[in-house]
C-alpha atoms as a PDB file:
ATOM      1  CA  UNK A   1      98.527 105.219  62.331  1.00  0.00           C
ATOM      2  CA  UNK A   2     100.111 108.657  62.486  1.00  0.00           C
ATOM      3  CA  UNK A   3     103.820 108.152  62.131  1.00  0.00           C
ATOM      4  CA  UNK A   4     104.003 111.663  63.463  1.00  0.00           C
ATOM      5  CA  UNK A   5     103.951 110.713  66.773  1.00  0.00           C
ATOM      6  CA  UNK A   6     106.970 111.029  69.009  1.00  0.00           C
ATOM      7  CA  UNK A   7     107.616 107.988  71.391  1.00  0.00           C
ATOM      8  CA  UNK A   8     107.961 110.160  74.298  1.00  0.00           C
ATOM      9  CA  UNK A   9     103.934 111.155  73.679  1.00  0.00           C
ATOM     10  CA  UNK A  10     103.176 107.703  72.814  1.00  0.00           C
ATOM     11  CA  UNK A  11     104.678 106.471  75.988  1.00  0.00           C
ATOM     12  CA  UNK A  12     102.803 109.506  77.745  1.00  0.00           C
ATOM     13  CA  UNK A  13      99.296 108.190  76.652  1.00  0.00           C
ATOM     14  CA  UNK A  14      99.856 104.791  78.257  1.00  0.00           C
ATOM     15  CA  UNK A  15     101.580 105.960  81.634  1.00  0.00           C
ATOM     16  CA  UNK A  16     100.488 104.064  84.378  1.00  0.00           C
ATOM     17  CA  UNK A  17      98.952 106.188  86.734  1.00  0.00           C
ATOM     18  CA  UNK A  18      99.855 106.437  89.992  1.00  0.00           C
ATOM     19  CA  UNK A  19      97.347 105.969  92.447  1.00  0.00           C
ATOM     20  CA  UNK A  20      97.582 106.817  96.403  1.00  0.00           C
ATOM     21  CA  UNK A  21      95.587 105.439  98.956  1.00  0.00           C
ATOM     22  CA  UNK A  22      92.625 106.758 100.299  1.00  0.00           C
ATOM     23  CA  UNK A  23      93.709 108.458 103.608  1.00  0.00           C
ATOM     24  CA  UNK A  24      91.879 111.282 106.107  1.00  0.00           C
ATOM     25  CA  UNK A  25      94.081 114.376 106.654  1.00  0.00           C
ATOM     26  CA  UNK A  26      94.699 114.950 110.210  1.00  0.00           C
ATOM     27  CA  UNK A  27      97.154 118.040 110.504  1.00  0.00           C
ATOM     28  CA  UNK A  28      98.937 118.396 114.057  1.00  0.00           C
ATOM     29  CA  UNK A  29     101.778 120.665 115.399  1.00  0.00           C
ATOM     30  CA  UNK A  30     103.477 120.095 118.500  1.00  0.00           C
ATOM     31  CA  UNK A  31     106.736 121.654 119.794  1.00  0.00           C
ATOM     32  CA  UNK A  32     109.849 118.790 119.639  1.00  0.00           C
ATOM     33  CA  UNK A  33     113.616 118.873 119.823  1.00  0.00           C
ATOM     34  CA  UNK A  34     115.888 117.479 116.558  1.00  0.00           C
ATOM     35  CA  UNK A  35     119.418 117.012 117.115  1.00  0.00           C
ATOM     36  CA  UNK A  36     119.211 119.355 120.239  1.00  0.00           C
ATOM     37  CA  UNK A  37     117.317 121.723 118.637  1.00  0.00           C
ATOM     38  CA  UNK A  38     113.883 123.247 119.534  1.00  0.00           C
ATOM     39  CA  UNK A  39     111.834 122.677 116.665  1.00  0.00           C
ATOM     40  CA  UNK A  40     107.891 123.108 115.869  1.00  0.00           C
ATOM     41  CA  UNK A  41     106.557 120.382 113.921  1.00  0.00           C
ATOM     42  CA  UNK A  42     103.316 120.387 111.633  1.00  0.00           C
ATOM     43  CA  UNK A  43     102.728 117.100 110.449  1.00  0.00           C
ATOM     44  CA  UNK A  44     100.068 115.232 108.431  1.00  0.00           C
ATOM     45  CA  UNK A  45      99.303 111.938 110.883  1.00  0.00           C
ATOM     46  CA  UNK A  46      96.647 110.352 108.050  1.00  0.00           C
ATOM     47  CA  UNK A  47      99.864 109.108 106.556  1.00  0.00           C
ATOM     48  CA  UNK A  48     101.136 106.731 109.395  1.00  0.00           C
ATOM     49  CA  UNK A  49      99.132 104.031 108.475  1.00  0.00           C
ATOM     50  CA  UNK A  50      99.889 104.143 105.330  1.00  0.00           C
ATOM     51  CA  UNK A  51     103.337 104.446 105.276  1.00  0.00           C
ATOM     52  CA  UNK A  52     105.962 103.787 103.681  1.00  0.00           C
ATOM     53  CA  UNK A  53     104.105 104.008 100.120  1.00  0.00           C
ATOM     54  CA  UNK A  54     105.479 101.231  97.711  1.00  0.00           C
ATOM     55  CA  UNK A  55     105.701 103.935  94.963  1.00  0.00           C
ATOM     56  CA  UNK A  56     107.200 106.944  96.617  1.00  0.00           C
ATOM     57  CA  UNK A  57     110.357 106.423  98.288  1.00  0.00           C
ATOM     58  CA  UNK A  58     112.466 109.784  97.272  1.00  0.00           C
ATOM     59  CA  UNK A  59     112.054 112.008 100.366  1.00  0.00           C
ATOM     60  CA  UNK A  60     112.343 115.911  99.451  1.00  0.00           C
ATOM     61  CA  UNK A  61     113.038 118.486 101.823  1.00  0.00           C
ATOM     62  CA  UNK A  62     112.274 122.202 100.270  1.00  0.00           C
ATOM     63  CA  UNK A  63     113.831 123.838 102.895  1.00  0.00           C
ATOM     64  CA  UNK A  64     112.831 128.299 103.359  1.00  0.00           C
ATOM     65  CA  UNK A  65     114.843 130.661 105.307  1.00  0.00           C
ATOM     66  CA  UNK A  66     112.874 132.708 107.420  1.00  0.00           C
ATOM     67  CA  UNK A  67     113.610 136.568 108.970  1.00  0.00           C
ATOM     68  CA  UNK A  68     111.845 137.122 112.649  1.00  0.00           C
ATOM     69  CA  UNK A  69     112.841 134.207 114.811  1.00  0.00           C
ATOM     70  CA  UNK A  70     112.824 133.618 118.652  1.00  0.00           C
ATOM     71  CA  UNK A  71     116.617 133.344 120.245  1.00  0.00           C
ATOM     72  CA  UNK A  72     115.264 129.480 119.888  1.00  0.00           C
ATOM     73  CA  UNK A  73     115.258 129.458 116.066  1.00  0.00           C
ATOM     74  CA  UNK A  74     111.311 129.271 116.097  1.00  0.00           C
ATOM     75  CA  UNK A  75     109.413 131.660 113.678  1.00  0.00           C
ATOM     76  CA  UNK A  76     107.410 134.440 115.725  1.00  0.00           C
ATOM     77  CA  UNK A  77     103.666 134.718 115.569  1.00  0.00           C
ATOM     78  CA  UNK A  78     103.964 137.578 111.986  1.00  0.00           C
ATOM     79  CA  UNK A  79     106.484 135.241 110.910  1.00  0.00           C
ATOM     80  CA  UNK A  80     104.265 132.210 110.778  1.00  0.00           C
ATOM     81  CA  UNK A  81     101.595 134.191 109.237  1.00  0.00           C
ATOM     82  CA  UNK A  82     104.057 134.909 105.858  1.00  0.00           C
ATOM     83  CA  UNK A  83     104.954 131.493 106.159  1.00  0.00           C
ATOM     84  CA  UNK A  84     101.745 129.835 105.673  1.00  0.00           C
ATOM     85  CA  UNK A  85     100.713 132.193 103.238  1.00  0.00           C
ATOM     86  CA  UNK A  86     103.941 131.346 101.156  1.00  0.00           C
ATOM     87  CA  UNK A  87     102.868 127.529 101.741  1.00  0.00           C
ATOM     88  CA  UNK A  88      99.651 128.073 100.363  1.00  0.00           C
ATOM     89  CA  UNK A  89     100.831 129.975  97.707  1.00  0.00           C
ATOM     90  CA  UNK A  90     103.498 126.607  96.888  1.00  0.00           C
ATOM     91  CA  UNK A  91     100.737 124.066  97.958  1.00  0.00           C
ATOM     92  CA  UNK A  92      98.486 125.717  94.951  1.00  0.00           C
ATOM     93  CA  UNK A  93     101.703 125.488  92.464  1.00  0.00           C
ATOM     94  CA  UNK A  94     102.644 121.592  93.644  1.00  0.00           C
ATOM     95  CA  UNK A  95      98.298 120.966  92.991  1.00  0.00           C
ATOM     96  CA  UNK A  96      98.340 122.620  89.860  1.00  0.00           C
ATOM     97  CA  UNK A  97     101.926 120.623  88.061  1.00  0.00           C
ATOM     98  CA  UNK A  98      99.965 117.344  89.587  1.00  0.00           C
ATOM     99  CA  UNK A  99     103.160 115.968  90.834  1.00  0.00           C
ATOM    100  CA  UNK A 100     102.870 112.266  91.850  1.00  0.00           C
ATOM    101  CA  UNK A 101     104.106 113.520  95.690  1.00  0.00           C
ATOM    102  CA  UNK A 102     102.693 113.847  99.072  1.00  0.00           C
ATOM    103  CA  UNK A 103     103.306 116.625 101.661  1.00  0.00           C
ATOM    104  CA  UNK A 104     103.360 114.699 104.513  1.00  0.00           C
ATOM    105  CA  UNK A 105     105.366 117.490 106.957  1.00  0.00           C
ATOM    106  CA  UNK A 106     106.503 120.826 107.891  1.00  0.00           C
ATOM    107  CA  UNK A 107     109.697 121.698 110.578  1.00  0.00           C
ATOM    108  CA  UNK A 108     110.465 124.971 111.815  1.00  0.00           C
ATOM    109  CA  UNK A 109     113.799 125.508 113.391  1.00  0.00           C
ATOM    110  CA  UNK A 110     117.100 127.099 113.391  1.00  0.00           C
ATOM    111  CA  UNK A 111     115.384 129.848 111.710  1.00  0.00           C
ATOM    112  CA  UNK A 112     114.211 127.912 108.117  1.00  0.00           C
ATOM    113  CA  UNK A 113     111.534 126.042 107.419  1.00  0.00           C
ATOM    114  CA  UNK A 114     111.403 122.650 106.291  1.00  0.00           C
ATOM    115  CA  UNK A 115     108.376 121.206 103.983  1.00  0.00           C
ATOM    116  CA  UNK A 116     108.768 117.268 103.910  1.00  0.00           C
ATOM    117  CA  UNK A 117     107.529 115.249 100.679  1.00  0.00           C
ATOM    118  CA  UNK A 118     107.504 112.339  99.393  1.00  0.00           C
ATOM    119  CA  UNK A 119     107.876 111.809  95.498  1.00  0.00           C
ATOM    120  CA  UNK A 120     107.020 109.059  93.232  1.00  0.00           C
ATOM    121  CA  UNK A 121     110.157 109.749  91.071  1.00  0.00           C
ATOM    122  CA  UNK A 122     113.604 111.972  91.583  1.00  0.00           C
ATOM    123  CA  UNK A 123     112.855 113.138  88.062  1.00  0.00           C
ATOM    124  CA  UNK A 124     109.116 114.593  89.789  1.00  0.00           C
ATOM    125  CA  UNK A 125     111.564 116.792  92.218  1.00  0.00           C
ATOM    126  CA  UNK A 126     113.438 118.422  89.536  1.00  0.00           C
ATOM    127  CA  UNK A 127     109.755 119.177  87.727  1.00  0.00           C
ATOM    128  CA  UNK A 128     108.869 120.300  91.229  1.00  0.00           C
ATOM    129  CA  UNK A 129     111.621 122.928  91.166  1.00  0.00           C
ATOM    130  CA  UNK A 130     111.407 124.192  87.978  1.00  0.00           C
ATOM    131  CA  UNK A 131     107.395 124.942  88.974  1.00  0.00           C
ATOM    132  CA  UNK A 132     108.883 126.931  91.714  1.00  0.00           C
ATOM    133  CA  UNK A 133     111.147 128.768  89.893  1.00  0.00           C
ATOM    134  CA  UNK A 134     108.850 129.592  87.254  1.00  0.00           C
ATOM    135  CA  UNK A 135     106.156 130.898  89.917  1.00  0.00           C
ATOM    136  CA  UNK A 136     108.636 132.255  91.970  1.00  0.00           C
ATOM    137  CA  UNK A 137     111.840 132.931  90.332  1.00  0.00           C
ATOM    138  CA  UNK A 138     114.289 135.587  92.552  1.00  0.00           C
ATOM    139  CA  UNK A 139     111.499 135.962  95.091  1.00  0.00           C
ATOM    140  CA  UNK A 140     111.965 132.942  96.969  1.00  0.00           C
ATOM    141  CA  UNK A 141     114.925 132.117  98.522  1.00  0.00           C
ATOM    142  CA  UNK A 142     115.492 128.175  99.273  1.00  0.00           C
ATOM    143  CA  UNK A 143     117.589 124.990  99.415  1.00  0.00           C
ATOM    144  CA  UNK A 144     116.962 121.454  98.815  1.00  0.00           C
ATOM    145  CA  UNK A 145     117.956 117.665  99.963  1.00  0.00           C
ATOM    146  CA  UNK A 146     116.827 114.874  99.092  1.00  0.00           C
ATOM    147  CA  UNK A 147     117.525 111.521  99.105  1.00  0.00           C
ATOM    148  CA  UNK A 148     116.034 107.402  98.940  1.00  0.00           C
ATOM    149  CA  UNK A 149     113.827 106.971 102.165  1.00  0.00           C
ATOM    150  CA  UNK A 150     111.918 103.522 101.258  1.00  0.00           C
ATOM    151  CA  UNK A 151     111.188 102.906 104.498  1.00  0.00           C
ATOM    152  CA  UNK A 152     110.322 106.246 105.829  1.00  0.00           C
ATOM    153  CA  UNK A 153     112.036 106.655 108.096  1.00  0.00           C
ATOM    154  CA  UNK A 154     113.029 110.626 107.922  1.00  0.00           C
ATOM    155  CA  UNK A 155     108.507 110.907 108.222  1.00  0.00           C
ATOM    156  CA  UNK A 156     108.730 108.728 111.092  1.00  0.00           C
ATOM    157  CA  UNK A 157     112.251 109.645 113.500  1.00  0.00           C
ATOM    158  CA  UNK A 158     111.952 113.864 112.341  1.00  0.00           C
ATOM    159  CA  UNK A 159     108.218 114.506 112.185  1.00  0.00           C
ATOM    160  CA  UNK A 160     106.206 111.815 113.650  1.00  0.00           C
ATOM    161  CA  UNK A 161     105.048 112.603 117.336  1.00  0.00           C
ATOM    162  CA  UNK A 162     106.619 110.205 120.012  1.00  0.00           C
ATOM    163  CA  UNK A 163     104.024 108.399 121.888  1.00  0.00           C
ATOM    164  CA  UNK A 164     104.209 110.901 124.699  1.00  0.00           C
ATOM    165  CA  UNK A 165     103.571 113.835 122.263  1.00  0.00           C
ATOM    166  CA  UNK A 166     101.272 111.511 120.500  1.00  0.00           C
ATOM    167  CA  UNK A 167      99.178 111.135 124.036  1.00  0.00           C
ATOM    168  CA  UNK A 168      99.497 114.893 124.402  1.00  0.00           C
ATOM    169  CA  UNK A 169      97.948 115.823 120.634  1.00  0.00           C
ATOM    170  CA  UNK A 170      94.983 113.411 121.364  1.00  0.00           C
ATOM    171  CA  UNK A 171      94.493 115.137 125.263  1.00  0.00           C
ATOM    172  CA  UNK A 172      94.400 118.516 123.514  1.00  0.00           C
ATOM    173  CA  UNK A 173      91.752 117.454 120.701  1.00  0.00           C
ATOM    174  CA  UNK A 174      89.621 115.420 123.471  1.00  0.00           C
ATOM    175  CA  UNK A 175      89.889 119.008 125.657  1.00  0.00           C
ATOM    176  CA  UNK A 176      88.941 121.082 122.164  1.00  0.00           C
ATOM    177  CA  UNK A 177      86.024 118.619 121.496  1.00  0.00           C
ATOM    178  CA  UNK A 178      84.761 118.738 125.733  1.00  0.00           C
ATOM    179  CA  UNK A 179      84.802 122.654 125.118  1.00  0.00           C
ATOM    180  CA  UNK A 180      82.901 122.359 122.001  1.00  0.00           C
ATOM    181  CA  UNK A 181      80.398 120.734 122.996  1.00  0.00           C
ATOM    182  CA  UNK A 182      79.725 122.852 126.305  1.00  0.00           C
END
């Protein structure tokens, strides 16, 4: 055996991995109001039945000021376009460190942005930062917050649609699919 081998790679080669169930992304946004706030929320649905995941219970909020709002706090239309091009460009960095996390949402109001995930492990945040930083460094201004959600309930009370809204995003898909097929 090679006694040059540090514990910390020993223990590295026998990490359990940490699997996450199977689940179909289904991506909706629909307008809401947090805290008396007009908010737009983009959230991943696939999760709900799902959720909560045993494994990752530290909810992560990465949250992105944004210039060029509506007197609401809501991006405007050239807004959202740098937006989601900055959350493609962190989407590629958070694929790339293969953090054990899930995006599962994305708020826009008072004029930030906030991208929801759920880690496996605080210590997976902190590596999560430092990718942004690297990639990133001065260019991106942000905050963070984070905290234990084991039952998730910040997934379910801030971005999950209330039934109404929930009856809404399945009128508008039926209406898409009706003029689809015309």
């Amino acid at each position: 055996m090679n006694k040059n081998l540090k514990p910390v790679l020993f223990k590295s080669l026998f990490k359990k991995k940490i699997t996450l169930p199977a689940h179909q992304e289904n991506w909706q946004q629909f307008p809401s109001c947090i805290h008396g706030q007009q908010a737009q929320i983009t959230v991943d649905l696939g999760w709900a039945p799902h959720a909560p995941l045993a494994n990752f219970q530290e909810v992560f909020y990465l949250i992105i000021p944004f210039d060029g709002e509506t007197p609401e706090g809501l991006p405007l239309a050239e807004t959202m376009q740098v937006i989601k091009a900055l959350e493609q460009q962190i989407a590629s960095h958070f694929k790339k460190a293969e953090l054990e996390a899930v995006h599962v949402a994305s708020i826009s109001m008072r004029g930030e942005r906030l991208q929801m995930y759920y880690f496996h492990k605080s210590q997976q945040v902190q590596r999560f930062v430092q990718v942004l930083v690297k990639a990133f460094g001065i260019r991106l201004t942000y905050q963070t917050d984070g905290r234990r959600d084991k039952k998730w309930e910040d997934y379910f009370t801030l971005a999950y649609p209330s039934p109404v809204q929930l009856q809404l995003i399945q009128d508008r898909k039926k209406q898409k699919d009706t003029i689809d097929n015309l």
